[in-house]
PDB file of N, CA and C in Angstrom:
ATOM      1  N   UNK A   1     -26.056  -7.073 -20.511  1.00  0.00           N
ATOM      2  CA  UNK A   1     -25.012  -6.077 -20.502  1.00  0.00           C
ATOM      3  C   UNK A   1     -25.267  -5.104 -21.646  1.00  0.00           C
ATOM      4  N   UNK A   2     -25.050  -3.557 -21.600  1.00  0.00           N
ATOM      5  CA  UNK A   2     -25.606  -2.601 -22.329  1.00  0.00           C
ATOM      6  C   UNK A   2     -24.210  -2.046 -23.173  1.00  0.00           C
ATOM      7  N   UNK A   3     -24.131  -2.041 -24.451  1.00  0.00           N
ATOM      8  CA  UNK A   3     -22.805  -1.622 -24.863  1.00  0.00           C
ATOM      9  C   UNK A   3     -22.951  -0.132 -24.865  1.00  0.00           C
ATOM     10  N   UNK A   4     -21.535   0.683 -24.995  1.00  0.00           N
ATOM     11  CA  UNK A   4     -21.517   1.713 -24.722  1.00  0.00           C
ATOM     12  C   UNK A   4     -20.458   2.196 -25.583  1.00  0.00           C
ATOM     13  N   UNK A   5     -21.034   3.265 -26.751  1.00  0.00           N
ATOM     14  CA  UNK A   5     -20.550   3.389 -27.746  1.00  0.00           C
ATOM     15  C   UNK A   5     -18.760   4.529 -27.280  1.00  0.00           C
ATOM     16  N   UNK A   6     -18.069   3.886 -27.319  1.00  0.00           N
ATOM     17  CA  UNK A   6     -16.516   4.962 -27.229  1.00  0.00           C
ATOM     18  C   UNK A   6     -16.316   5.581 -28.529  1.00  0.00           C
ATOM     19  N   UNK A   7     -15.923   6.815 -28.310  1.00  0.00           N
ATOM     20  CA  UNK A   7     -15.166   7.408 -29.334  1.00  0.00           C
ATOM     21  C   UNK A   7     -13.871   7.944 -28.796  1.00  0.00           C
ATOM     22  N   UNK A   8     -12.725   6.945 -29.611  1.00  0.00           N
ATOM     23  CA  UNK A   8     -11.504   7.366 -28.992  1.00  0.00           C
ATOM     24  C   UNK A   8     -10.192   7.601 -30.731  1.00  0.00           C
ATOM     25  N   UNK A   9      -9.364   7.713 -30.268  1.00  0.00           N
ATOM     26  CA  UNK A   9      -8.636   8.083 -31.666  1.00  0.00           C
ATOM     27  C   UNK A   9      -7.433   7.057 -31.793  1.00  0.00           C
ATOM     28  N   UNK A  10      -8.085   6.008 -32.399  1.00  0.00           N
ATOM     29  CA  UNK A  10      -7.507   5.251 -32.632  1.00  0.00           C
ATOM     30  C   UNK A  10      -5.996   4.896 -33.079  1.00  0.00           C
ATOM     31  N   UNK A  11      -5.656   5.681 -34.355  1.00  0.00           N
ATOM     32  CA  UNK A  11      -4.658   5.822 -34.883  1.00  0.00           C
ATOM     33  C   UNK A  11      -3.334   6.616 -34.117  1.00  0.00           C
ATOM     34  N   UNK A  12      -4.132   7.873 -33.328  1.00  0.00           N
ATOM     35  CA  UNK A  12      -2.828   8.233 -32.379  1.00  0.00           C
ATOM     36  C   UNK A  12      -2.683   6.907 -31.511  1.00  0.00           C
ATOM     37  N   UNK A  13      -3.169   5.984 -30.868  1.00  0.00           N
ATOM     38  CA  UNK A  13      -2.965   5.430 -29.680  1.00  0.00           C
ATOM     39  C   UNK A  13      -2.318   4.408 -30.516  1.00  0.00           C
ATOM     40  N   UNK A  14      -2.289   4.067 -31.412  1.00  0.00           N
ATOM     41  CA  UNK A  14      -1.573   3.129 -32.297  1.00  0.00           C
ATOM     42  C   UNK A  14      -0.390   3.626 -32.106  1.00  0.00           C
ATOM     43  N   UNK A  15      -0.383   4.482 -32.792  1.00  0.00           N
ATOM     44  CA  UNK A  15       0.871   5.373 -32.946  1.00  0.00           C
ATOM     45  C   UNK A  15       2.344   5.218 -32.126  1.00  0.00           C
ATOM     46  N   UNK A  16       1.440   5.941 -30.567  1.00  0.00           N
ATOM     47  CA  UNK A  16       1.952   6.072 -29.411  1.00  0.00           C
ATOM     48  C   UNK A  16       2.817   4.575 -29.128  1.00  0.00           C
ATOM     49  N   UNK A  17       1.567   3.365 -29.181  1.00  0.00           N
ATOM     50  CA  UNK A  17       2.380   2.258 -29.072  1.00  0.00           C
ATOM     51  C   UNK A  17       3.281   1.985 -30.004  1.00  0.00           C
ATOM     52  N   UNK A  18       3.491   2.074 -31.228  1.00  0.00           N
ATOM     53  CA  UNK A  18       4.669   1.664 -32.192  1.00  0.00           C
ATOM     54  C   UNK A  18       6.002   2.711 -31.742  1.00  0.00           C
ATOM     55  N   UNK A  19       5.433   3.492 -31.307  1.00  0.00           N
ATOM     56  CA  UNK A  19       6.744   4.696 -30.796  1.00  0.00           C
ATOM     57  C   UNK A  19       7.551   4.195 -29.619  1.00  0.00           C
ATOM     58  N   UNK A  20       6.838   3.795 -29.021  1.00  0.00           N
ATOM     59  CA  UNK A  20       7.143   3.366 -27.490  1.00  0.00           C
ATOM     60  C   UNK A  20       7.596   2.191 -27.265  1.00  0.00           C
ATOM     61  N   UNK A  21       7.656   1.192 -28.190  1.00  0.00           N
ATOM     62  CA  UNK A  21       7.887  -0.266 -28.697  1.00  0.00           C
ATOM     63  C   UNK A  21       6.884  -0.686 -27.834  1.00  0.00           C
ATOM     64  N   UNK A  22       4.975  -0.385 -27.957  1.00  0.00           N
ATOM     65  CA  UNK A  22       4.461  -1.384 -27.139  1.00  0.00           C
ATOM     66  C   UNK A  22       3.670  -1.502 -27.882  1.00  0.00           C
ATOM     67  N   UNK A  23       2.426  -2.281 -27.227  1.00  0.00           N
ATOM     68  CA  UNK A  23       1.048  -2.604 -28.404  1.00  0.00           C
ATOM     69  C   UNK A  23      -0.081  -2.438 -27.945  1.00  0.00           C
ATOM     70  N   UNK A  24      -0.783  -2.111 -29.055  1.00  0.00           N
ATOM     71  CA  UNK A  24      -1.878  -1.146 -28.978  1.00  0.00           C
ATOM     72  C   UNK A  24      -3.318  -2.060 -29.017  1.00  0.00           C
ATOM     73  N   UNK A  25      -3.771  -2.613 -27.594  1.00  0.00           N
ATOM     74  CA  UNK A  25      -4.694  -3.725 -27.351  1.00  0.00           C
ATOM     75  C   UNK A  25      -6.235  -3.488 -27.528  1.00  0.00           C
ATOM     76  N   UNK A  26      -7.486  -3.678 -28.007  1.00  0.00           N
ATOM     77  CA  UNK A  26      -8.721  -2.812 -27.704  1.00  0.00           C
ATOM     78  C   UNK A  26      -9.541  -3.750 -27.930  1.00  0.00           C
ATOM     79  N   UNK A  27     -10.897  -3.868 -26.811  1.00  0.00           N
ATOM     80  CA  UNK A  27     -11.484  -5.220 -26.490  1.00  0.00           C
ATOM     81  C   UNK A  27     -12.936  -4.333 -27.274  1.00  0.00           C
ATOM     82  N   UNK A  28     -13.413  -4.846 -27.689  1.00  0.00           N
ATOM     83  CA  UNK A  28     -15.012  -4.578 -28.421  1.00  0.00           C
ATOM     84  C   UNK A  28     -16.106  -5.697 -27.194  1.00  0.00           C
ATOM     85  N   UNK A  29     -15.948  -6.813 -26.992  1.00  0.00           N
ATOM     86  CA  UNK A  29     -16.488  -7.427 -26.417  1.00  0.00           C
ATOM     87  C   UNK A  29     -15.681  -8.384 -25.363  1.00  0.00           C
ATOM     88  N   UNK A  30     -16.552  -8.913 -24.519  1.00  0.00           N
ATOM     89  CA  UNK A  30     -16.074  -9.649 -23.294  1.00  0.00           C
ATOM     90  C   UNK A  30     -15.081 -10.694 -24.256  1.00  0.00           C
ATOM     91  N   UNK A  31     -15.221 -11.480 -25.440  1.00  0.00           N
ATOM     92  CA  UNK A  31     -14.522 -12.582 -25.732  1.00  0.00           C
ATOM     93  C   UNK A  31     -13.355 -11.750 -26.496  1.00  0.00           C
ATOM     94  N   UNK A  32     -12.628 -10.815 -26.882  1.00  0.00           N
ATOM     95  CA  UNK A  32     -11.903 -10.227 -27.105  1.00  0.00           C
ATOM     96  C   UNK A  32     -11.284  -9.756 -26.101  1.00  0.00           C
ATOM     97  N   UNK A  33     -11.507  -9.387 -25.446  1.00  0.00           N
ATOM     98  CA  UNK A  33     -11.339  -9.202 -23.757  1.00  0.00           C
ATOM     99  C   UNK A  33     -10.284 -10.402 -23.262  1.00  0.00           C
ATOM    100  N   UNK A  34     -10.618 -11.373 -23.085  1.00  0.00           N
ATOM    101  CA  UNK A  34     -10.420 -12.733 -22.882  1.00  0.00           C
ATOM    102  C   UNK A  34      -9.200 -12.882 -23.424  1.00  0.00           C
ATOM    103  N   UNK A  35      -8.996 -12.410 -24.728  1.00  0.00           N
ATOM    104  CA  UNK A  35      -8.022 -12.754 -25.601  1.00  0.00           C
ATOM    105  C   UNK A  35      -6.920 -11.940 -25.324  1.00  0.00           C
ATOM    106  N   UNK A  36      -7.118 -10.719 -25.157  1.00  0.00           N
ATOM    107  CA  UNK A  36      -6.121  -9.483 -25.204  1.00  0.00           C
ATOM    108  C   UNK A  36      -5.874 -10.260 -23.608  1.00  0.00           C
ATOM    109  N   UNK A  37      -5.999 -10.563 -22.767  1.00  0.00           N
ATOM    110  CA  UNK A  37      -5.636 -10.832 -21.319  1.00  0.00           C
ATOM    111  C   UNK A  37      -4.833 -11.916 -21.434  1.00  0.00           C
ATOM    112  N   UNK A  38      -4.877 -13.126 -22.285  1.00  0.00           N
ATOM    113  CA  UNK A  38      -4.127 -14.471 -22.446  1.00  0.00           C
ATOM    114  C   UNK A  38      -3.339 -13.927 -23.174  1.00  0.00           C
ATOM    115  N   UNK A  39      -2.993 -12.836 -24.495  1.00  0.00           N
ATOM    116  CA  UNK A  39      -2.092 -12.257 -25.126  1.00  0.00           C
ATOM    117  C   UNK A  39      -1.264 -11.809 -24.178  1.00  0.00           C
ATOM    118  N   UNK A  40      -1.227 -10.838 -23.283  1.00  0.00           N
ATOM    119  CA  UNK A  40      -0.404  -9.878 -22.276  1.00  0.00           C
ATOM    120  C   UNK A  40       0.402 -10.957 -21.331  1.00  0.00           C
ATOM    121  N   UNK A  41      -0.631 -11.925 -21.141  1.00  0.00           N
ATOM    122  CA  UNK A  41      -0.186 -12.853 -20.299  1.00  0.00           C
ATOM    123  C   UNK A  41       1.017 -13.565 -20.297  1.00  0.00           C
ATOM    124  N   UNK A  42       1.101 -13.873 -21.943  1.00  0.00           N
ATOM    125  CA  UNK A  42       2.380 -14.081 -22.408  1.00  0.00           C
ATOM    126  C   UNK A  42       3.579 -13.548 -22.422  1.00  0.00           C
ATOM    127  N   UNK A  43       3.579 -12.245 -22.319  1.00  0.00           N
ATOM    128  CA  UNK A  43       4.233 -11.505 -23.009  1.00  0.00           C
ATOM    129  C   UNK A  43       5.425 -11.528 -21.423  1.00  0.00           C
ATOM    130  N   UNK A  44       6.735 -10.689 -21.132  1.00  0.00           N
ATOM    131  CA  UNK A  44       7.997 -11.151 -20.930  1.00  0.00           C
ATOM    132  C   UNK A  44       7.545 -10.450 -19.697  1.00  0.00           C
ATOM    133  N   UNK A  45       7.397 -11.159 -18.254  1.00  0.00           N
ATOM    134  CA  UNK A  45       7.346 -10.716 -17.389  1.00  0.00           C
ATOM    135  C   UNK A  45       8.418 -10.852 -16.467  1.00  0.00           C
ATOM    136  N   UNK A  46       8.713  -9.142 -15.727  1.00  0.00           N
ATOM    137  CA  UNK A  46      10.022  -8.633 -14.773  1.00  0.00           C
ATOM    138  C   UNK A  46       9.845  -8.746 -13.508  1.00  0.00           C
ATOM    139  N   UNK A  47      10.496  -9.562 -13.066  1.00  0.00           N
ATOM    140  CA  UNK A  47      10.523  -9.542 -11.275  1.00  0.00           C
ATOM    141  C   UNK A  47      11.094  -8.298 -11.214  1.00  0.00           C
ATOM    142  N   UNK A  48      10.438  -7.577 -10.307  1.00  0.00           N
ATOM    143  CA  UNK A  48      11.333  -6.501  -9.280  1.00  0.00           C
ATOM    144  C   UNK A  48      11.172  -6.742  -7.979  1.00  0.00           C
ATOM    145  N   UNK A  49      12.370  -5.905  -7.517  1.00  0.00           N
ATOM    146  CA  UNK A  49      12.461  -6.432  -5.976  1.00  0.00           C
ATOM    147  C   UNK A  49      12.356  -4.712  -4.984  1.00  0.00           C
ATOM    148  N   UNK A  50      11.282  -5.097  -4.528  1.00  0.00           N
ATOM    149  CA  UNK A  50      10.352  -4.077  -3.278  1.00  0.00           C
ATOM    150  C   UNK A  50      11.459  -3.659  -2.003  1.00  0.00           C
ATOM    151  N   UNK A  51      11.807  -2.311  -1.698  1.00  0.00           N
ATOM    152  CA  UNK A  51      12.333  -2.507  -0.339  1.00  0.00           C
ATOM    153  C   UNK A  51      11.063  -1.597   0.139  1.00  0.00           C
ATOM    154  N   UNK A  52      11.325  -1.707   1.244  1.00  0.00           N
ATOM    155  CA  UNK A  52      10.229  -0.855   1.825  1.00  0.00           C
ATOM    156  C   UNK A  52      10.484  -0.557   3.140  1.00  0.00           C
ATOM    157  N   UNK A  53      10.203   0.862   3.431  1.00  0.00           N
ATOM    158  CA  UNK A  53      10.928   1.566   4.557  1.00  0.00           C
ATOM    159  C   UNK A  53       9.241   1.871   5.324  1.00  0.00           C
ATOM    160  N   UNK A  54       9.400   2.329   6.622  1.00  0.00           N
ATOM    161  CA  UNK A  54       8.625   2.682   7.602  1.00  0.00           C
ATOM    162  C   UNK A  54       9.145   3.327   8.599  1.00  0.00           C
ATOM    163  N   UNK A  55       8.470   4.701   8.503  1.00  0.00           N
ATOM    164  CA  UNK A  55       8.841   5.550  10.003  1.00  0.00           C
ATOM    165  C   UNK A  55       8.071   5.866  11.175  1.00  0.00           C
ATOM    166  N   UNK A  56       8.961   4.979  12.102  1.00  0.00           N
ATOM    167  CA  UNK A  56       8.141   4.318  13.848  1.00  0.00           C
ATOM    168  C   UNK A  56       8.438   5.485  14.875  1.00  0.00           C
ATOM    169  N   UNK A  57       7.336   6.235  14.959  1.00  0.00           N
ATOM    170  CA  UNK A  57       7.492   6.978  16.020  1.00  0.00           C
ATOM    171  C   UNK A  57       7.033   6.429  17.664  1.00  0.00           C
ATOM    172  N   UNK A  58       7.364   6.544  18.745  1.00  0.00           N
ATOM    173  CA  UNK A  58       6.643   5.854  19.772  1.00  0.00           C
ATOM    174  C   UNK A  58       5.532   6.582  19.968  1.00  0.00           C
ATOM    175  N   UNK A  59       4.680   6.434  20.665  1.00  0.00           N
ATOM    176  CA  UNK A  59       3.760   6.933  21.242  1.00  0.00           C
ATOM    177  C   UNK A  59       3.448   7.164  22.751  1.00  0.00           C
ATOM    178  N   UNK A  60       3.871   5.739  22.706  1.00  0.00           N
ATOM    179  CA  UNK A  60       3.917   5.195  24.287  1.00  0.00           C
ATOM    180  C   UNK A  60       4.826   7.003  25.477  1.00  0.00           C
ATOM    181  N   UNK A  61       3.973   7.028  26.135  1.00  0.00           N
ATOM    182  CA  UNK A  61       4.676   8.587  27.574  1.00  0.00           C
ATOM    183  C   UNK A  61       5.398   7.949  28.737  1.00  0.00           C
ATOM    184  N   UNK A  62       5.492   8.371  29.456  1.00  0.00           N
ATOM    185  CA  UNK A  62       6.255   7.650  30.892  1.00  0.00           C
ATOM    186  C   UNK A  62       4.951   8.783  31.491  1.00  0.00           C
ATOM    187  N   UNK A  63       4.409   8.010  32.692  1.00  0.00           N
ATOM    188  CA  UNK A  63       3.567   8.394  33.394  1.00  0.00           C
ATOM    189  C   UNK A  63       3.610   9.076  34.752  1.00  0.00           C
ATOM    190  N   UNK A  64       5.009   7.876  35.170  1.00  0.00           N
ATOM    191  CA  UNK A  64       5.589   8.617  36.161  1.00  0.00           C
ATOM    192  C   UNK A  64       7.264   9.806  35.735  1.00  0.00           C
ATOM    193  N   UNK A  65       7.367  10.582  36.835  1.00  0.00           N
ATOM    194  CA  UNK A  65       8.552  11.256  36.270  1.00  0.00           C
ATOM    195  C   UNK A  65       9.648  10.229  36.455  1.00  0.00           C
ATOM    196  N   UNK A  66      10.794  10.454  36.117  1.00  0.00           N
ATOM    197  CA  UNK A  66      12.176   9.125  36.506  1.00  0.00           C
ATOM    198  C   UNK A  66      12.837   9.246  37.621  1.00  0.00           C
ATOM    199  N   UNK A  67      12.463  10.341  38.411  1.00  0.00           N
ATOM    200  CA  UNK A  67      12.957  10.502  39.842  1.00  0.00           C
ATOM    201  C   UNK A  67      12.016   9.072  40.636  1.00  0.00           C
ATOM    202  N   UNK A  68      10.926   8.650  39.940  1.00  0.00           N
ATOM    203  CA  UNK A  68      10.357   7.798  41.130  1.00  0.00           C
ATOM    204  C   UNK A  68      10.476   6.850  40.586  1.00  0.00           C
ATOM    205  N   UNK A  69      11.429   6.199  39.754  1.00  0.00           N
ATOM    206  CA  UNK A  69      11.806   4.956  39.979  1.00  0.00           C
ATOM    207  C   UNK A  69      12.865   4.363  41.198  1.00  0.00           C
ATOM    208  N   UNK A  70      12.873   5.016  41.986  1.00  0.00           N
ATOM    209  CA  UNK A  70      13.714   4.782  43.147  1.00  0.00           C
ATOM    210  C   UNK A  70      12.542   3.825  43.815  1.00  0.00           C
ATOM    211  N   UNK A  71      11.367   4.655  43.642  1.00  0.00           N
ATOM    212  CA  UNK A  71      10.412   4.455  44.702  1.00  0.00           C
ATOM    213  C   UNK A  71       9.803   3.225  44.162  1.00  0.00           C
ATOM    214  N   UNK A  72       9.737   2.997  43.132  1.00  0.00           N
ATOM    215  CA  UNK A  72       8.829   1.935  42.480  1.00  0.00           C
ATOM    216  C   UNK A  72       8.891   0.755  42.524  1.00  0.00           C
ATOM    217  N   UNK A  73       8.604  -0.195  42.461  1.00  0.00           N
ATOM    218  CA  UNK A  73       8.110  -1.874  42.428  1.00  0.00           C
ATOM    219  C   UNK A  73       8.784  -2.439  41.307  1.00  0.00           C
ATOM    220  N   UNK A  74       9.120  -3.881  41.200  1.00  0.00           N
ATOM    221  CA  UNK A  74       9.420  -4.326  40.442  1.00  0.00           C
ATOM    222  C   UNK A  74       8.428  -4.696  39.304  1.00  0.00           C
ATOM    223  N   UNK A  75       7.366  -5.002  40.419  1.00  0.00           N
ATOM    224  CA  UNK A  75       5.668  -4.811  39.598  1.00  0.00           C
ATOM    225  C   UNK A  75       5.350  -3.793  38.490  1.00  0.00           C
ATOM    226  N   UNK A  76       5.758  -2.661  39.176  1.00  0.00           N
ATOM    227  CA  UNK A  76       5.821  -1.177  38.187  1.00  0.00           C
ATOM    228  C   UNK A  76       4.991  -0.588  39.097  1.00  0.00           C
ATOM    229  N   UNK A  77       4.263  -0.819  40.177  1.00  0.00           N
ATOM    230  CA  UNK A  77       3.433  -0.400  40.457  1.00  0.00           C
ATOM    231  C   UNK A  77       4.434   1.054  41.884  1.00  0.00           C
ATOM    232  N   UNK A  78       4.052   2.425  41.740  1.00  0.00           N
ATOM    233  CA  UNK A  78       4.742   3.138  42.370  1.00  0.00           C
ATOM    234  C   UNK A  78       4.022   3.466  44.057  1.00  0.00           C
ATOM    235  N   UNK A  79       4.907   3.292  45.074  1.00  0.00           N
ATOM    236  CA  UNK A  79       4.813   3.147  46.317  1.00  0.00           C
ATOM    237  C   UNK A  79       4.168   4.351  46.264  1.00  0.00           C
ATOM    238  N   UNK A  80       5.020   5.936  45.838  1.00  0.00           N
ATOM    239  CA  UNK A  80       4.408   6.874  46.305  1.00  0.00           C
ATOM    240  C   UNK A  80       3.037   7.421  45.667  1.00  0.00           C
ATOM    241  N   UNK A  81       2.473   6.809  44.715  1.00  0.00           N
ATOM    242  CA  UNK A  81       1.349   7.165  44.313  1.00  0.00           C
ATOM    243  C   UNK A  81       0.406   6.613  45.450  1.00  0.00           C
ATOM    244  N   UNK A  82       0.660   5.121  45.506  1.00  0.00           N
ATOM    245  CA  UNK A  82      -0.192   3.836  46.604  1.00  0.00           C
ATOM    246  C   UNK A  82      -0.483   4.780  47.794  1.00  0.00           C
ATOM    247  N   UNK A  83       0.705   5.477  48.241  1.00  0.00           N
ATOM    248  CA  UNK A  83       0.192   6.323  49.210  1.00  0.00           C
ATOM    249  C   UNK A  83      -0.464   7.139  48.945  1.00  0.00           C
ATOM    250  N   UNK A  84      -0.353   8.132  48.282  1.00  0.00           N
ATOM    251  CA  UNK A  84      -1.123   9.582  48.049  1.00  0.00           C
ATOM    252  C   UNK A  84      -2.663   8.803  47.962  1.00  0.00           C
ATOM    253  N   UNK A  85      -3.071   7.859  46.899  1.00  0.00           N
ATOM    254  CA  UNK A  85      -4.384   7.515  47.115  1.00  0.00           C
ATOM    255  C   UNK A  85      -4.749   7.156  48.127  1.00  0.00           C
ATOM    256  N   UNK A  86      -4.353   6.659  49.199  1.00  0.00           N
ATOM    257  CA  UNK A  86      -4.675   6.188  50.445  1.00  0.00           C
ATOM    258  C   UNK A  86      -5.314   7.521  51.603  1.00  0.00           C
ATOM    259  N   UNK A  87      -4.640   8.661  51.440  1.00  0.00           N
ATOM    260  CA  UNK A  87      -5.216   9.862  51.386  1.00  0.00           C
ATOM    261  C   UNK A  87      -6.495  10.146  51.532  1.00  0.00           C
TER     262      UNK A  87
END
């Protein structure tokens, strides 16, 4: 693994977290890494509760017009088409 030198500004991001009441975590290597993750881990975790909405359009057409359900099958299958193909 190739390290990769950051330059970031430390002291504002400190900052930011003491302002914000949070804390200001920064991993140098994988085993620091490790640590800051079992740290957070601890720390006071919030259930929230998800609603979640969805808007169902149909898609589904009517194939035949509704005048020929007079004509039609219980099958679905429509008499007056059966004829015209017979044609």
């Amino acid at each position: 693994m190739q390290m990769v030198p950051v330059d970031i500004d430390e002291p504002t991001l400190q900052q930011i977290a003491s302002i914000t009441g949070g804390q200001y975590f920064r991993a140098t290597n994988n085993s620091s890494l490790k640590s800051i993750y079992a740290e957070i881990d601890k720390m006071e975790k919030t259930k929230i509760s998800v609603r979640e909405f969805s808007k169902k359009q149909e898609e589904y057409t009517r194939i035949a017009p509704s005048s020929c359900s007079d004509c039609c099958s219980s099958s679905g299958s429509c008499a007056s088409l059966s004829s015209r193909e017979s044609l």
